[in-house]
N, C-alpha and C. Protein backbone atom coordinates (compact mmCIF):
# COMPACT_ATOMS: atom_id res chain seq x y z
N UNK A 1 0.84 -1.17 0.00
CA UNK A 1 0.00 0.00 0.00
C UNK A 1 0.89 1.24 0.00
N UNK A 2 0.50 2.12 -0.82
CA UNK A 2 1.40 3.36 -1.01
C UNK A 2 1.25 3.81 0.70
N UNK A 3 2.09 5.16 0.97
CA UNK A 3 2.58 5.82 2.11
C UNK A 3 1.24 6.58 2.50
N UNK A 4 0.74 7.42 1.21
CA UNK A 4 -0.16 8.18 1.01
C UNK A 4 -1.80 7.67 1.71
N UNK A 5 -1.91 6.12 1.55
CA UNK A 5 -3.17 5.96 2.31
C UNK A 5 -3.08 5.27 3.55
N UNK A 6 -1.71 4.55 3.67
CA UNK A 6 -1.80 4.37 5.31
C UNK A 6 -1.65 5.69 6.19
N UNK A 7 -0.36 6.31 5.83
CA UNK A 7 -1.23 7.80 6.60
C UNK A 7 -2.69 8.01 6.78
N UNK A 8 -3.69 7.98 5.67
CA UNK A 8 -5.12 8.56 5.80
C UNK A 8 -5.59 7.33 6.52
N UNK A 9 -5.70 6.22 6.40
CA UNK A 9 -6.11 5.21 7.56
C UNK A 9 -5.61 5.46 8.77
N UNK A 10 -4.48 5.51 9.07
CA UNK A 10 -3.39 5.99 10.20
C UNK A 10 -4.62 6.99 11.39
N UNK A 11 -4.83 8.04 10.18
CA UNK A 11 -5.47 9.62 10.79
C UNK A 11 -6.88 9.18 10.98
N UNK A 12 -7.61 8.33 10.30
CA UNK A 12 -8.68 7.95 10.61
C UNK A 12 -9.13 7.23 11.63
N UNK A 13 -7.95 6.42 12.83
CA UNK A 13 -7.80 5.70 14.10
C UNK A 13 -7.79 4.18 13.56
N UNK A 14 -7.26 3.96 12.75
CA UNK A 14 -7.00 2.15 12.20
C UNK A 14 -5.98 1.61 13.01
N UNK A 15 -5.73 1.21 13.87
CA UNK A 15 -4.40 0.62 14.69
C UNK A 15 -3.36 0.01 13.75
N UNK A 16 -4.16 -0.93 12.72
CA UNK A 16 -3.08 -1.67 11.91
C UNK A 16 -2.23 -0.86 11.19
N UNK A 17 -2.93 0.45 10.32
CA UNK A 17 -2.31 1.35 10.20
C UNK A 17 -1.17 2.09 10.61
N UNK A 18 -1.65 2.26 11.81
CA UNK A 18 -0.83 3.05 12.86
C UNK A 18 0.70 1.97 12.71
N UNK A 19 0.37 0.42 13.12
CA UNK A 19 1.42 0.27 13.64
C UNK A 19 2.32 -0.25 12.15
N UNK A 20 1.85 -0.38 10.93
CA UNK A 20 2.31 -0.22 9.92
C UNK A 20 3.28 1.21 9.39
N UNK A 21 2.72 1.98 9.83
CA UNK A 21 3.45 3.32 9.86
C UNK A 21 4.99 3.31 10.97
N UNK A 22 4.48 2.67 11.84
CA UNK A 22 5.80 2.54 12.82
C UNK A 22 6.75 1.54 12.02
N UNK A 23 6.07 0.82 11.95
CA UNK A 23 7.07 -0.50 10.73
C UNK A 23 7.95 0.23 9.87
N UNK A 24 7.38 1.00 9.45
CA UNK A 24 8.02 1.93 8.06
C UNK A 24 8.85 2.90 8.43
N UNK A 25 8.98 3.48 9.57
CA UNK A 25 9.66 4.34 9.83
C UNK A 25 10.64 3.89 10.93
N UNK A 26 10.36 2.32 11.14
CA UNK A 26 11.80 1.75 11.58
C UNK A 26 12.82 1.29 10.32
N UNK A 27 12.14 0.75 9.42
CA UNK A 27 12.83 0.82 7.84
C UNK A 27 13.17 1.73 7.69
N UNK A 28 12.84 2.95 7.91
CA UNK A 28 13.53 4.14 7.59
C UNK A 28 14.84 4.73 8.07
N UNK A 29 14.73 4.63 9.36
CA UNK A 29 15.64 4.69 10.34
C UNK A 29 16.47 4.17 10.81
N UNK A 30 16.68 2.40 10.67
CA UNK A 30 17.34 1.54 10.85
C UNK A 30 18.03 1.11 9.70
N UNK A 31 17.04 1.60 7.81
CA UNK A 31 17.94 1.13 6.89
C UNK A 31 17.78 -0.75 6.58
N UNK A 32 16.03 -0.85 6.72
CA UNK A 32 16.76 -2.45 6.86
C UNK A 32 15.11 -2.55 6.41
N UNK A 33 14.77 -4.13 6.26
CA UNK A 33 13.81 -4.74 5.27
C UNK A 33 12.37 -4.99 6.41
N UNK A 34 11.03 -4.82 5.77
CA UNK A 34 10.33 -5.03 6.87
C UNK A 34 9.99 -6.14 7.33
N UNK A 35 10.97 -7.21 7.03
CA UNK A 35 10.95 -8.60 7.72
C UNK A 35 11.68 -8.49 9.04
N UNK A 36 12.92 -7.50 8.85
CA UNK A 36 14.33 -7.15 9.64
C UNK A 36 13.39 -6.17 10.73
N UNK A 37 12.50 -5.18 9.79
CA UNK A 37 12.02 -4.46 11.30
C UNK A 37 11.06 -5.21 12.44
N UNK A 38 10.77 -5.93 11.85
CA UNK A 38 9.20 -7.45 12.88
C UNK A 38 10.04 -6.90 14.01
N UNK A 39 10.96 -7.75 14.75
CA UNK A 39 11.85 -8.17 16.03
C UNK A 39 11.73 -6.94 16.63
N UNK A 40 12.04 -5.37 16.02
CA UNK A 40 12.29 -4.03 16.85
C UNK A 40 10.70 -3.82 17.05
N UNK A 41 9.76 -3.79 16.33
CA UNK A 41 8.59 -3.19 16.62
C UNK A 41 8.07 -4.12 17.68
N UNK A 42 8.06 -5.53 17.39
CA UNK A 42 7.64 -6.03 18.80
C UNK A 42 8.31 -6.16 19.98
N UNK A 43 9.94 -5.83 19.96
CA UNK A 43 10.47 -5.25 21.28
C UNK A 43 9.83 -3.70 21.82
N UNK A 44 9.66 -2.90 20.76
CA UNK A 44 8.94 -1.66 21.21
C UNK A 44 7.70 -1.96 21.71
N UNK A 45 6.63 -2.76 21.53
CA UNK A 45 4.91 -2.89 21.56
C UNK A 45 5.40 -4.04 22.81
N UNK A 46 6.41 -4.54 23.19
CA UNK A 46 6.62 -5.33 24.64
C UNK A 46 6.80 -4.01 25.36
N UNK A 47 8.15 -3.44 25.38
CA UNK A 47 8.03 -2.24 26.30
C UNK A 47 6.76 -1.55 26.29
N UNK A 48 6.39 -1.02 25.80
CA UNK A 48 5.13 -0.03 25.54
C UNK A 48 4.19 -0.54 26.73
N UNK A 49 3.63 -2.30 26.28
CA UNK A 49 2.88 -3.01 27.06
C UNK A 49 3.57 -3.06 28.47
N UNK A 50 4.37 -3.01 28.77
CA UNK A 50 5.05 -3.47 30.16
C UNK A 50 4.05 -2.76 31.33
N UNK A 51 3.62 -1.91 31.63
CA UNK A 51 3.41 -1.49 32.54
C UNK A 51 2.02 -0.75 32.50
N UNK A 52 1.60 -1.60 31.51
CA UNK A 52 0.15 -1.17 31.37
C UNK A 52 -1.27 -1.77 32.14
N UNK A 53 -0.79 -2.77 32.95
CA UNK A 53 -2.07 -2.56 34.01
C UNK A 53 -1.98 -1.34 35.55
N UNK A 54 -0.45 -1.21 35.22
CA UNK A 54 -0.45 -0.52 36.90
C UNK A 54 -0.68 0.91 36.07
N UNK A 55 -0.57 1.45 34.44
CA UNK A 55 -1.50 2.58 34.18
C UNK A 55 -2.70 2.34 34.19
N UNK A 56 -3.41 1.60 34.46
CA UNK A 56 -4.58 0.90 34.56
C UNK A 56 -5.16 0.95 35.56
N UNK A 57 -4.08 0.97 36.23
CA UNK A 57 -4.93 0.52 37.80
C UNK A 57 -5.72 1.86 38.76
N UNK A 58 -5.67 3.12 38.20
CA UNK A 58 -6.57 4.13 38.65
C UNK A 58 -7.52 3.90 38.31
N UNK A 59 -8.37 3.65 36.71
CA UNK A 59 -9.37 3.22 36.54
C UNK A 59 -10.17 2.43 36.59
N UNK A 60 -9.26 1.50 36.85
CA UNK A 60 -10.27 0.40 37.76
C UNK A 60 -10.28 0.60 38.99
N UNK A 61 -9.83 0.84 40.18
CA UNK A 61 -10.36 1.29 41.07
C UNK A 61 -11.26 2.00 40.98
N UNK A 62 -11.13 3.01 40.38
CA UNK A 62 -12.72 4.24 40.34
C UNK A 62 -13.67 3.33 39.98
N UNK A 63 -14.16 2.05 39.14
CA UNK A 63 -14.58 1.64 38.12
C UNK A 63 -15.31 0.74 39.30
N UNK A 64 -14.21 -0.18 40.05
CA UNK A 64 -14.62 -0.70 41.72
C UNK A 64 -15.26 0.02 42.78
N UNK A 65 -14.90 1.03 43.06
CA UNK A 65 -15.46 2.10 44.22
C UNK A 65 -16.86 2.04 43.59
N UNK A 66 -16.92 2.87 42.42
CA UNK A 66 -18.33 2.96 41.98
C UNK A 66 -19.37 2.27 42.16
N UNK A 67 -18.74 1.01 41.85
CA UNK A 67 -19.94 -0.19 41.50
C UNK A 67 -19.82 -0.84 42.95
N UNK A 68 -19.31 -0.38 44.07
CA UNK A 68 -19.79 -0.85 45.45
C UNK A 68 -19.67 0.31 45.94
N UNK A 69 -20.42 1.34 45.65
CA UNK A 69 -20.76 1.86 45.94
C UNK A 69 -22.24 2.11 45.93
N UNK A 70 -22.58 1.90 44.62
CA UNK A 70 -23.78 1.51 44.04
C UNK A 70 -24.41 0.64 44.86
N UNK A 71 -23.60 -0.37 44.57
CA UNK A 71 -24.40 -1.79 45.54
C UNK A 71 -25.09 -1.36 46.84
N UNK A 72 -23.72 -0.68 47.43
CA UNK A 72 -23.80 -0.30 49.31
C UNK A 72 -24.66 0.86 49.20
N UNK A 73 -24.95 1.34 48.22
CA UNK A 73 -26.50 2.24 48.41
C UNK A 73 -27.54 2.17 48.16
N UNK A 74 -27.96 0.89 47.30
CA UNK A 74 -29.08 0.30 47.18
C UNK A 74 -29.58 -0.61 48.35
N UNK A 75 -29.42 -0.76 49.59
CA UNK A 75 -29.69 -1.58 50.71
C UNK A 75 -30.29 -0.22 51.48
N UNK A 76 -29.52 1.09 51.49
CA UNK A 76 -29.69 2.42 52.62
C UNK A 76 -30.88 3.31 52.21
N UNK A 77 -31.43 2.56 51.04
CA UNK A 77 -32.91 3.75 50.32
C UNK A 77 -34.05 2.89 50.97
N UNK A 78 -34.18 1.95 51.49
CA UNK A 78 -35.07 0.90 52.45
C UNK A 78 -35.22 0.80 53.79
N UNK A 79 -33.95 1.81 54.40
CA UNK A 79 -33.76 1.92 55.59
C UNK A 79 -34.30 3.47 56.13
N UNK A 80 -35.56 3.36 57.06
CA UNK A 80 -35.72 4.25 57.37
C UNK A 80 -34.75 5.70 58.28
N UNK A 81 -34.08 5.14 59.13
CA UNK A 81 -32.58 6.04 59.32
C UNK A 81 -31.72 6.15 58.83
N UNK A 82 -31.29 5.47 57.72
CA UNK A 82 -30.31 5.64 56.98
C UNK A 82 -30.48 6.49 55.98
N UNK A 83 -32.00 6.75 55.59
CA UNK A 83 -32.51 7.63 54.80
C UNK A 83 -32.65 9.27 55.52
């Protein structure tokens, strides 16, 4: 595929795109074949991934609080003092 429409897929939010574009611009940069770039892009998309549940892990907590929170307030709308 020419340069010209993975960019416009790229910009349109296509991931494969996206990471096709990284492919290409390790060929670019490294000087080498996109069989030769495979090994660097998935050492990059390992790092990348490394530490992505503990960026994670704020939103799921909020995501937890919420939903027992929810729970633990659906028992206190039945309770006449708690109301």
């Amino acid at each position: 595929m020419p340069n010209s429409t993975i960019l416009q897929l790229s910009l349109l939010g296509d991931q494969d795109a996206r990471e096709e574009r990284l492919i290409r611009e390790i060929m670019t940069v490294e000087k080498c074949s996109w069989i030769e770039a495979q090994p660097i892009f998935e050492t990059m998309l390992a790092e990348n991934r490394k530490y992505q549940s503990l960026i994670n892990l704020p939103y799921n907590i909020g995501i937890f609080g919420a939903v027992a929170m929810g729970i633990g307030s659906f028992p206190m709308v039945f309770d006449l003092n708690t109301c």
